[in-house]
N, C-alpha and C. Protein backbone atom coordinates (compact mmCIF):
# COMPACT_ATOMS: atom_id res chain seq x y z
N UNK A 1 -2.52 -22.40 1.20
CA UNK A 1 -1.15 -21.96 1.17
C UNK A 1 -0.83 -21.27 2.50
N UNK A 2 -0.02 -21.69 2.91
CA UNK A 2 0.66 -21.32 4.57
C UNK A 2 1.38 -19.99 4.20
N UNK A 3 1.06 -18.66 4.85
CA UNK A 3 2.02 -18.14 5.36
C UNK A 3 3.53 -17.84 5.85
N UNK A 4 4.43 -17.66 5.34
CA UNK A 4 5.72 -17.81 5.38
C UNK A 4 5.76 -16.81 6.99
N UNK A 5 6.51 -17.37 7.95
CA UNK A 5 7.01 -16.71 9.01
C UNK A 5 7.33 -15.14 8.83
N UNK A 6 8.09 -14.94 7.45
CA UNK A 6 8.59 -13.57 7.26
C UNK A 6 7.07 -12.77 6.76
N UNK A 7 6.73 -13.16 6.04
CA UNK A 7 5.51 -12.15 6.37
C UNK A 7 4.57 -11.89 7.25
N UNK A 8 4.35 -13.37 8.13
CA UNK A 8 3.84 -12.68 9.43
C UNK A 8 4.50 -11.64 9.87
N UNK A 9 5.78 -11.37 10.19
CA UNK A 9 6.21 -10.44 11.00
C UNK A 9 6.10 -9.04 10.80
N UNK A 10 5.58 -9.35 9.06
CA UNK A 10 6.51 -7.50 8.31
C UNK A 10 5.57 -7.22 8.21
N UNK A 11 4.01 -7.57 7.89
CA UNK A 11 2.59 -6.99 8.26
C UNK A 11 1.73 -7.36 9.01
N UNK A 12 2.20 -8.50 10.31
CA UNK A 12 1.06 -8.39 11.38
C UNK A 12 1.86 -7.91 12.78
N UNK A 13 3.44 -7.63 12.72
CA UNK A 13 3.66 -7.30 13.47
C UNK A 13 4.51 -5.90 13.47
N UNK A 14 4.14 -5.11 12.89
CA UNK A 14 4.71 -3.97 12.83
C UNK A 14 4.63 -2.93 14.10
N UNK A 15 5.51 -2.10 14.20
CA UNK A 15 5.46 -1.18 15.49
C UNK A 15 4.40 -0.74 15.25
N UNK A 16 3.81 0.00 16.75
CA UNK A 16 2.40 0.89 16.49
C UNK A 16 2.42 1.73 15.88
N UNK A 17 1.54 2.21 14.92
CA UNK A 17 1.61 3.53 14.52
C UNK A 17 2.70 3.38 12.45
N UNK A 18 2.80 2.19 12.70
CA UNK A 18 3.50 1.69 10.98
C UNK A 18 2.64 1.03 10.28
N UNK A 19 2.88 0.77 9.11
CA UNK A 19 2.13 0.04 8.35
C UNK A 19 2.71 -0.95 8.71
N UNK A 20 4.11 -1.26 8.47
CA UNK A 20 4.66 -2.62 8.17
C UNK A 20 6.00 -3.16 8.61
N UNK A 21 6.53 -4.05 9.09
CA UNK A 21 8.19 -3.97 9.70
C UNK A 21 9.22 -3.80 8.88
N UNK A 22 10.27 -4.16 9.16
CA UNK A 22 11.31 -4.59 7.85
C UNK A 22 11.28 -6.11 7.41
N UNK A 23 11.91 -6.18 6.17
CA UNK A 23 11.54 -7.53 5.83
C UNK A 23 11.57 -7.82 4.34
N UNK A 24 10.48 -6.84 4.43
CA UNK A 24 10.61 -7.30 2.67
C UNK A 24 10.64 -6.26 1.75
N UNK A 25 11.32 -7.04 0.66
CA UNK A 25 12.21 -6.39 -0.25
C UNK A 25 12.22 -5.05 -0.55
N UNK A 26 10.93 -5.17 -1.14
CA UNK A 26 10.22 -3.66 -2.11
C UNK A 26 9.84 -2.81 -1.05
N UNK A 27 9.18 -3.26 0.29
CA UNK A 27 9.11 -2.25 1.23
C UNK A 27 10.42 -1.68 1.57
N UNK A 28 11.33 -2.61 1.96
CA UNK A 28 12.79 -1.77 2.62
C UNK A 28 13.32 -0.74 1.41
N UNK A 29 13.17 -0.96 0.67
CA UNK A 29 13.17 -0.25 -0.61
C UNK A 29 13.25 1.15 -0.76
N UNK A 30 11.90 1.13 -0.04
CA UNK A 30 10.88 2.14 -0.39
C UNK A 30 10.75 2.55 1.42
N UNK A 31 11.46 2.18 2.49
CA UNK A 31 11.60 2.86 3.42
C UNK A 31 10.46 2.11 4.38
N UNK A 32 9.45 1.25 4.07
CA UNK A 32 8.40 1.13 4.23
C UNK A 32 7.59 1.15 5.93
N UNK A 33 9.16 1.08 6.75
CA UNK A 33 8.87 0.55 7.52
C UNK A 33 8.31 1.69 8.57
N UNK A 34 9.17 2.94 7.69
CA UNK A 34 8.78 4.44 8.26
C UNK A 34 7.54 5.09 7.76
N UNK A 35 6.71 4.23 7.03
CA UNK A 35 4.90 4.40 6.80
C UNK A 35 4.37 4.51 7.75
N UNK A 36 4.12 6.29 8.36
CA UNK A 36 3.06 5.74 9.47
C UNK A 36 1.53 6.23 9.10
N UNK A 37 0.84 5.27 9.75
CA UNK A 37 -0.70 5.31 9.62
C UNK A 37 -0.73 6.50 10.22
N UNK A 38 -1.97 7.12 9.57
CA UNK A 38 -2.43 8.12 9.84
C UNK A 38 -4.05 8.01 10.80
N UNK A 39 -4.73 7.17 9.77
CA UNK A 39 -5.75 6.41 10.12
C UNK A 39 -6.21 5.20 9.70
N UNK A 40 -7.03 4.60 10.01
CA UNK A 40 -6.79 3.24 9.70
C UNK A 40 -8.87 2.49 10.28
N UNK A 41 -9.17 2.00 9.37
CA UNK A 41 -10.35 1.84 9.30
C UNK A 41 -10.79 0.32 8.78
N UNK A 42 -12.22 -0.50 8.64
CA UNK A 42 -12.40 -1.50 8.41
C UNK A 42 -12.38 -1.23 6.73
N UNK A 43 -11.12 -2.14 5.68
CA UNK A 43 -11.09 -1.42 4.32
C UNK A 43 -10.68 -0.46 4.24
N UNK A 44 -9.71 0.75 5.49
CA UNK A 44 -9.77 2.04 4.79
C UNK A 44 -8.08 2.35 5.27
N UNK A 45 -7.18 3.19 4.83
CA UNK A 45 -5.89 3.27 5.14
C UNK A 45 -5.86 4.56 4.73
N UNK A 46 -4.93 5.63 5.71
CA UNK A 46 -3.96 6.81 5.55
C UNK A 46 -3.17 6.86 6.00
N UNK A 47 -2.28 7.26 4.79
CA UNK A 47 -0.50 6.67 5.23
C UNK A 47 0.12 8.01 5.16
N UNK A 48 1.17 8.33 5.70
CA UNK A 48 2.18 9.69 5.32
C UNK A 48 3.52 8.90 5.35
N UNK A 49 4.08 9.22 4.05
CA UNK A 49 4.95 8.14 3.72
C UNK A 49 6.01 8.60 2.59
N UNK A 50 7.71 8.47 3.21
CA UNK A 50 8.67 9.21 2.64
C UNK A 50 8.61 9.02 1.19
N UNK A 51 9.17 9.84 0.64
CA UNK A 51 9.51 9.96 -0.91
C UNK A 51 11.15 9.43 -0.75
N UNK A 52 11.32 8.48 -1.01
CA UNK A 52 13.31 7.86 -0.80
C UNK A 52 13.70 8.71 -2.34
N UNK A 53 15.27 8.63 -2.44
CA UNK A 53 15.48 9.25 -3.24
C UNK A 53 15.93 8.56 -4.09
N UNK A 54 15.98 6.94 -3.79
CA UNK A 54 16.33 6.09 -5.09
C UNK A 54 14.96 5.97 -5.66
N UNK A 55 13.95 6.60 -5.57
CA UNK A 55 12.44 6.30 -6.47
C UNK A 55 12.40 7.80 -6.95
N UNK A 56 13.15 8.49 -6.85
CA UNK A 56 12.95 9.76 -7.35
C UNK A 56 13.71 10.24 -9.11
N UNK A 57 13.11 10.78 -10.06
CA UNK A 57 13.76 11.20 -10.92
C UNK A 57 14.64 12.17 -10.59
N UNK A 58 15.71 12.88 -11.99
CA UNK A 58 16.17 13.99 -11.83
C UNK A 58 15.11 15.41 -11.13
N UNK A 59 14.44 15.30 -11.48
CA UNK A 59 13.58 16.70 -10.76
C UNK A 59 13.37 16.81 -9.43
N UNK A 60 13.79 15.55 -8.69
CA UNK A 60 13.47 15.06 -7.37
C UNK A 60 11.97 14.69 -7.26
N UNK A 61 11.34 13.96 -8.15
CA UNK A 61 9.52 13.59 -7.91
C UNK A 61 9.72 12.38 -8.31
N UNK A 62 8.85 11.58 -7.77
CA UNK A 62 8.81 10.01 -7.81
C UNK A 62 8.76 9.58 -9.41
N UNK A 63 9.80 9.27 -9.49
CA UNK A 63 10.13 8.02 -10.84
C UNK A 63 8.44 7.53 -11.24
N UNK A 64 7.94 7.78 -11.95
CA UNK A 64 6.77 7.08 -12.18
C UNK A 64 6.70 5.40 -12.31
N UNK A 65 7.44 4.68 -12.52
CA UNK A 65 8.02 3.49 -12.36
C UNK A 65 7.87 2.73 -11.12
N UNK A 66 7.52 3.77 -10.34
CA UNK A 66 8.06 3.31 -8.87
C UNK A 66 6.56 3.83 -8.38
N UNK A 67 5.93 3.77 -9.16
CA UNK A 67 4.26 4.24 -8.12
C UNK A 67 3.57 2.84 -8.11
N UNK A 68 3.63 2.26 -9.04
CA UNK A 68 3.04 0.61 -8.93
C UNK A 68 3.43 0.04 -7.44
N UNK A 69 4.36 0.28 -6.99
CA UNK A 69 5.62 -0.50 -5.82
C UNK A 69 4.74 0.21 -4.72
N UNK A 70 4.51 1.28 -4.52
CA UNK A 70 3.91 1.83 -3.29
C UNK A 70 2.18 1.27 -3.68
N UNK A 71 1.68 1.79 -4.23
CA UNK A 71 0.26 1.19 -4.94
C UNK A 71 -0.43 -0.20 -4.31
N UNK A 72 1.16 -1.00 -4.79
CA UNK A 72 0.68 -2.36 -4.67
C UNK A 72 0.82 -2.84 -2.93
N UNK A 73 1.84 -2.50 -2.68
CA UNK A 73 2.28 -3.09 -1.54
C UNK A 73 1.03 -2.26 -0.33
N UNK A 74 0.56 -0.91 -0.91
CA UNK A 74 -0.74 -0.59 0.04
C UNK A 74 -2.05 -1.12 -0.46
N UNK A 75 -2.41 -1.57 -1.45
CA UNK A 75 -3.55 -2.00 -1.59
C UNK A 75 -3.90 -3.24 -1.06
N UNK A 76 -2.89 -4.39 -0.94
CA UNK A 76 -2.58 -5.43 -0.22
C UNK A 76 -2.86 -4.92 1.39
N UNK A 77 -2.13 -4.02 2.10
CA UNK A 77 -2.74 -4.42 3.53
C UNK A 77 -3.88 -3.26 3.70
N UNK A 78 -4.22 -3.29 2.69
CA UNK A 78 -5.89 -2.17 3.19
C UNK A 78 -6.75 -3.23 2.99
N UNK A 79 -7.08 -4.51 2.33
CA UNK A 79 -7.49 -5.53 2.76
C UNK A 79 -7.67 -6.14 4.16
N UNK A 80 -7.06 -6.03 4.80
CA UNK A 80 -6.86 -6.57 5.87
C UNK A 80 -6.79 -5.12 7.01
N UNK A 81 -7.38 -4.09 6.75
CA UNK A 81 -6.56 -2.88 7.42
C UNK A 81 -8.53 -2.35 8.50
N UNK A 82 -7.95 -2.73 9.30
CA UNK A 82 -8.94 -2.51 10.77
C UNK A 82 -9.54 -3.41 10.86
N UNK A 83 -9.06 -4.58 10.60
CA UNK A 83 -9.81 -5.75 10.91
C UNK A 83 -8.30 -6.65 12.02
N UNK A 84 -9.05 -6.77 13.24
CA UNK A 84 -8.08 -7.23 13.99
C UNK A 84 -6.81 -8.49 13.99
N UNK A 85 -8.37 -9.62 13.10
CA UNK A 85 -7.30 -10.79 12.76
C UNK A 85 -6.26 -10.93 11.72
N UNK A 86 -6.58 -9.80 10.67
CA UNK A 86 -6.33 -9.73 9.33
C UNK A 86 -6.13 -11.33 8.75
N UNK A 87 -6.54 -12.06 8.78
CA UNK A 87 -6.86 -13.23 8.44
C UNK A 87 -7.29 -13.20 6.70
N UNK A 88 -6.59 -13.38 6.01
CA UNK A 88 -7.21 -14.12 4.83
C UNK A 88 -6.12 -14.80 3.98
N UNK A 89 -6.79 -15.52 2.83
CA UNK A 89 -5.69 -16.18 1.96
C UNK A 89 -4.71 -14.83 1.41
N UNK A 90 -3.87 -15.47 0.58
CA UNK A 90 -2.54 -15.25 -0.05
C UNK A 90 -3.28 -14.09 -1.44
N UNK A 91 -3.09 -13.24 -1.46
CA UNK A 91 -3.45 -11.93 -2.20
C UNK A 91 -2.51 -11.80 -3.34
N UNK A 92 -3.16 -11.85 -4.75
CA UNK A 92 -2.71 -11.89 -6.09
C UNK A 92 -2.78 -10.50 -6.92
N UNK A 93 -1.96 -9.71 -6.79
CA UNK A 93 -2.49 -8.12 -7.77
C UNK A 93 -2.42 -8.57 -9.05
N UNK A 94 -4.16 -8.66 -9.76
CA UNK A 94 -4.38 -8.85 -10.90
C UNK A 94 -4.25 -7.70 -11.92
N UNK A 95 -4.57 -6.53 -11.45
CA UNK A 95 -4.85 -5.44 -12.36
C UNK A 95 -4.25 -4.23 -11.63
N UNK A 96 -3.59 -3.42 -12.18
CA UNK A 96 -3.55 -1.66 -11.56
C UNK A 96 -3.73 -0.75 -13.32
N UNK A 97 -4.27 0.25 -12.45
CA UNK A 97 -4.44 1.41 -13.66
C UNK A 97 -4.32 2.72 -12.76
N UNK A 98 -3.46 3.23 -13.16
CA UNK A 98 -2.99 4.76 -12.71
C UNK A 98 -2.89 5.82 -13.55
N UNK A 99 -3.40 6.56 -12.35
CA UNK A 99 -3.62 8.12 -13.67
C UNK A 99 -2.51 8.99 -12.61
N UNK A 100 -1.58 9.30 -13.24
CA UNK A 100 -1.08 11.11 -12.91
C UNK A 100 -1.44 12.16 -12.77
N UNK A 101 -1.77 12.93 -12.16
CA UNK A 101 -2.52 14.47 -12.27
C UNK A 101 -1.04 15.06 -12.18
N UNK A 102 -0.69 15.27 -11.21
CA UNK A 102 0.31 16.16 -10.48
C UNK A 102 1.94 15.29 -10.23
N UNK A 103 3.20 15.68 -10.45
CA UNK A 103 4.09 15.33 -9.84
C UNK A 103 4.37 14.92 -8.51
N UNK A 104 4.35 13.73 -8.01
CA UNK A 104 4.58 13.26 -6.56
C UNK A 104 5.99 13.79 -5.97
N UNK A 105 5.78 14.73 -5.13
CA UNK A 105 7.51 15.58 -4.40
C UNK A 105 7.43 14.93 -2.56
N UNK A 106 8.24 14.86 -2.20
CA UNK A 106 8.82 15.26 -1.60
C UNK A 106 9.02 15.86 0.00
N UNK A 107 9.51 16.10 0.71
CA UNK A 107 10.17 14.67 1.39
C UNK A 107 9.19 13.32 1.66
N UNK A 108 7.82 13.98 1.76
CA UNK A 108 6.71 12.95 2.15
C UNK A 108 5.30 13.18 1.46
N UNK A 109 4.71 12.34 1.50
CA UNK A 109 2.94 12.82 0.80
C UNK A 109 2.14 11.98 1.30
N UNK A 110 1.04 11.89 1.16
CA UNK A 110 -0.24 11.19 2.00
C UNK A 110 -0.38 10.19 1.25
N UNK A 111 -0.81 8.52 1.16
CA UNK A 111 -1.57 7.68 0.71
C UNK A 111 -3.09 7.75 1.16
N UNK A 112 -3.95 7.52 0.22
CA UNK A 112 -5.12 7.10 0.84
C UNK A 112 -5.54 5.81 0.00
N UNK A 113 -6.17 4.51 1.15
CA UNK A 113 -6.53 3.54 0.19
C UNK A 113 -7.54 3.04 0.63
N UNK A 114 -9.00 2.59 0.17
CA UNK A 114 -10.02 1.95 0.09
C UNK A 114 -10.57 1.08 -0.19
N UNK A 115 -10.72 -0.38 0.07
CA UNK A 115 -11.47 -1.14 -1.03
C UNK A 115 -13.10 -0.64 -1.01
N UNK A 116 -12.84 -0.82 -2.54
CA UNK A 116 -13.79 -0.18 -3.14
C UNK A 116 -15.01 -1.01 -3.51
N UNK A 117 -15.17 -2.72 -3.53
CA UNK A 117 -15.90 -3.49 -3.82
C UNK A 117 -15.20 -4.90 -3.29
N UNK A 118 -15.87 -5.65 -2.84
CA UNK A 118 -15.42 -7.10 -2.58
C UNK A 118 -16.68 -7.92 -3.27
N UNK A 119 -15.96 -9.19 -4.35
CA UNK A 119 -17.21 -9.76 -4.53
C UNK A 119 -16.76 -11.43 -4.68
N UNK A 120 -16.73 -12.08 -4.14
CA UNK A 120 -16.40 -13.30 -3.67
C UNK A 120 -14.56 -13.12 -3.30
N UNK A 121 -13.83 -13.89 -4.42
CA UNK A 121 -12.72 -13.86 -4.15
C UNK A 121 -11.97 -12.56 -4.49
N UNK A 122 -12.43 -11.56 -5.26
CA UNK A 122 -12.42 -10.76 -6.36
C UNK A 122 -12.31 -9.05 -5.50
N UNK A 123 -11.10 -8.66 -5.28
CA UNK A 123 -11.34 -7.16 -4.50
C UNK A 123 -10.82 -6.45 -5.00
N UNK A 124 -11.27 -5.34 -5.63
CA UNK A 124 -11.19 -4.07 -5.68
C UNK A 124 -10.89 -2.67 -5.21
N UNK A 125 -9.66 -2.24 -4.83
CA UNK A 125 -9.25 -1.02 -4.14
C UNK A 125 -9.04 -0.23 -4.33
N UNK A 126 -9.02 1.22 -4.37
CA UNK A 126 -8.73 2.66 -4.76
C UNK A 126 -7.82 3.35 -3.65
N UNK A 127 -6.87 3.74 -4.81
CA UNK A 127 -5.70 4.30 -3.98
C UNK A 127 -5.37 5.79 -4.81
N UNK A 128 -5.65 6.73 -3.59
CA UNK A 128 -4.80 8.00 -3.77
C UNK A 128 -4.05 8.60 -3.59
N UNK A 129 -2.71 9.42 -4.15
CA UNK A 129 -1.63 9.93 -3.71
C UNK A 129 -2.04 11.07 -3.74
N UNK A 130 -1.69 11.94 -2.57
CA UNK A 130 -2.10 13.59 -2.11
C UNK A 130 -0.83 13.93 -1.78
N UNK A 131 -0.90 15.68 -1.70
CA UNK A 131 0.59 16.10 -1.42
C UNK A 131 0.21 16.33 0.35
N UNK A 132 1.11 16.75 1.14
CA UNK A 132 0.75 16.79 2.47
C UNK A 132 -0.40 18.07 2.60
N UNK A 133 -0.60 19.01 1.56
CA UNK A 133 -1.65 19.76 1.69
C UNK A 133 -3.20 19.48 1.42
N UNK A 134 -2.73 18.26 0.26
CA UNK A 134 -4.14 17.84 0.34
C UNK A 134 -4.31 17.19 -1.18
N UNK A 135 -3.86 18.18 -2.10
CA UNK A 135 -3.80 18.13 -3.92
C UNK A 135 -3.73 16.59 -3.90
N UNK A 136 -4.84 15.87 -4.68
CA UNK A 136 -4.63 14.86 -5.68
C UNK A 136 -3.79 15.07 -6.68
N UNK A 137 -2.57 13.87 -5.95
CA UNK A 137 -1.83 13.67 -7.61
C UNK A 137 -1.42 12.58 -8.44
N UNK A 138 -2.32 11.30 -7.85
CA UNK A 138 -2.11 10.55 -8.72
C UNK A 138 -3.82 9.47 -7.97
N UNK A 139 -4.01 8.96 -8.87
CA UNK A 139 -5.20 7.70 -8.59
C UNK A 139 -5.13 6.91 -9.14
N UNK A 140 -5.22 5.73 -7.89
CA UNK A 140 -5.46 4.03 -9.74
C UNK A 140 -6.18 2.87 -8.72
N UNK A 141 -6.29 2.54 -9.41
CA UNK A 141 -7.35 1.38 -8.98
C UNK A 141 -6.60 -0.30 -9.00
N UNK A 142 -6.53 -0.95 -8.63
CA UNK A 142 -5.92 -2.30 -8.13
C UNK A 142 -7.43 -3.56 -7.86
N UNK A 143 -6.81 -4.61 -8.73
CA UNK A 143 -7.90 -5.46 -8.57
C UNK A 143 -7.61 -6.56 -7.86
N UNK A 144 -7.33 -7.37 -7.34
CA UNK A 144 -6.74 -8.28 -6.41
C UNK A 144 -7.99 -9.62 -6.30
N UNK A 145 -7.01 -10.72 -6.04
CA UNK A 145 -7.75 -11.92 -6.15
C UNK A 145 -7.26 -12.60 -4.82
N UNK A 146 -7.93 -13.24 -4.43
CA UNK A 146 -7.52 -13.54 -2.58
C UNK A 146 -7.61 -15.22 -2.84
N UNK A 147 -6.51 -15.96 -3.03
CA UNK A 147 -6.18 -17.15 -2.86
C UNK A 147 -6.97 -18.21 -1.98
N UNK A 148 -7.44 -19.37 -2.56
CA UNK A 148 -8.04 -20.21 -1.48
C UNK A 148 -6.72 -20.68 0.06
N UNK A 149 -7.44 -20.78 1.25
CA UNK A 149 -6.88 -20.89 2.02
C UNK A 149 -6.74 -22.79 1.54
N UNK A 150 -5.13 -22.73 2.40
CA UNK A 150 -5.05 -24.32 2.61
C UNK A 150 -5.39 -25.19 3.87
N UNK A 151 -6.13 -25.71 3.92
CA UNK A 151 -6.40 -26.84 4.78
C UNK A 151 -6.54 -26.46 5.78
């Protein structure tokens, strides 16, 4: 399966220092394009990354609804995250499970994401939401299936 032009652009060509360009949907959404890496490793991602206020409940803390959307869209390029070519097939989120500890606020908070196991097609990532001080407040795990390449 080929690559669509628009996603080359919105995750292999993002400004320095972003996760990702504009482009697509759920990222513009969610601001995405103002994700900046913090650090960035073979499998490993830290993001500091706005809280928008259309994902926010009345209390002003992220809509819980809306944590899958950040979750997913980072567990996807921590696959590919310090590896230069980022080269692989078309990435399927099979599974997420999230736990809440703490209310996600405001204006910004840390991502951290890891894959946690690769075993043929079959990857496994762990993603944490921290407040900018540090507090775990949310964790879940994402299972992802990496598409045969075409031809």
């Amino acid at each position: 399966m080929s690559i669509p032009d628009y996603a080359r652009a919105i995750w292999r060509n993002p400004e320095p220092g972003r996760l990702m360009g504009p482009g697509h949907p759920a990222g513009d959404f969610l601001n995405g394009p103002d994700w900046r890496v913090l650090e960035e490793s073979p499998g490993r991602l830290l993001l500091d990354v706005p809280l928008v206020p259309a994902a926010m409940n009345f209390r002003n803390q992220l809509f819980g609804g809306f944590a899958p959307t950040y979750v997913d869209l980072v567990a996807l390029r921590t696959v590919s995250a310090g590896a230069r070519d980022r080269a692989h097939g078309w990435l399927v989120t099979l599974n997420f499970h999230i736990e809440f500890f703490e209310p996600v606020e405001g204006p910004r908070f840390l991502i951290e994401s890891v894959v946690g196991n690769r075993r043929g097609r079959t990857i496994f990532v762990e993603t944490r939401f921290k407040s900018t001080e540090g507090k775990l407040l949310l964790f879940s795990t994402t299972t992802l299936l990496e598409q045969e390449r075409a031809g």
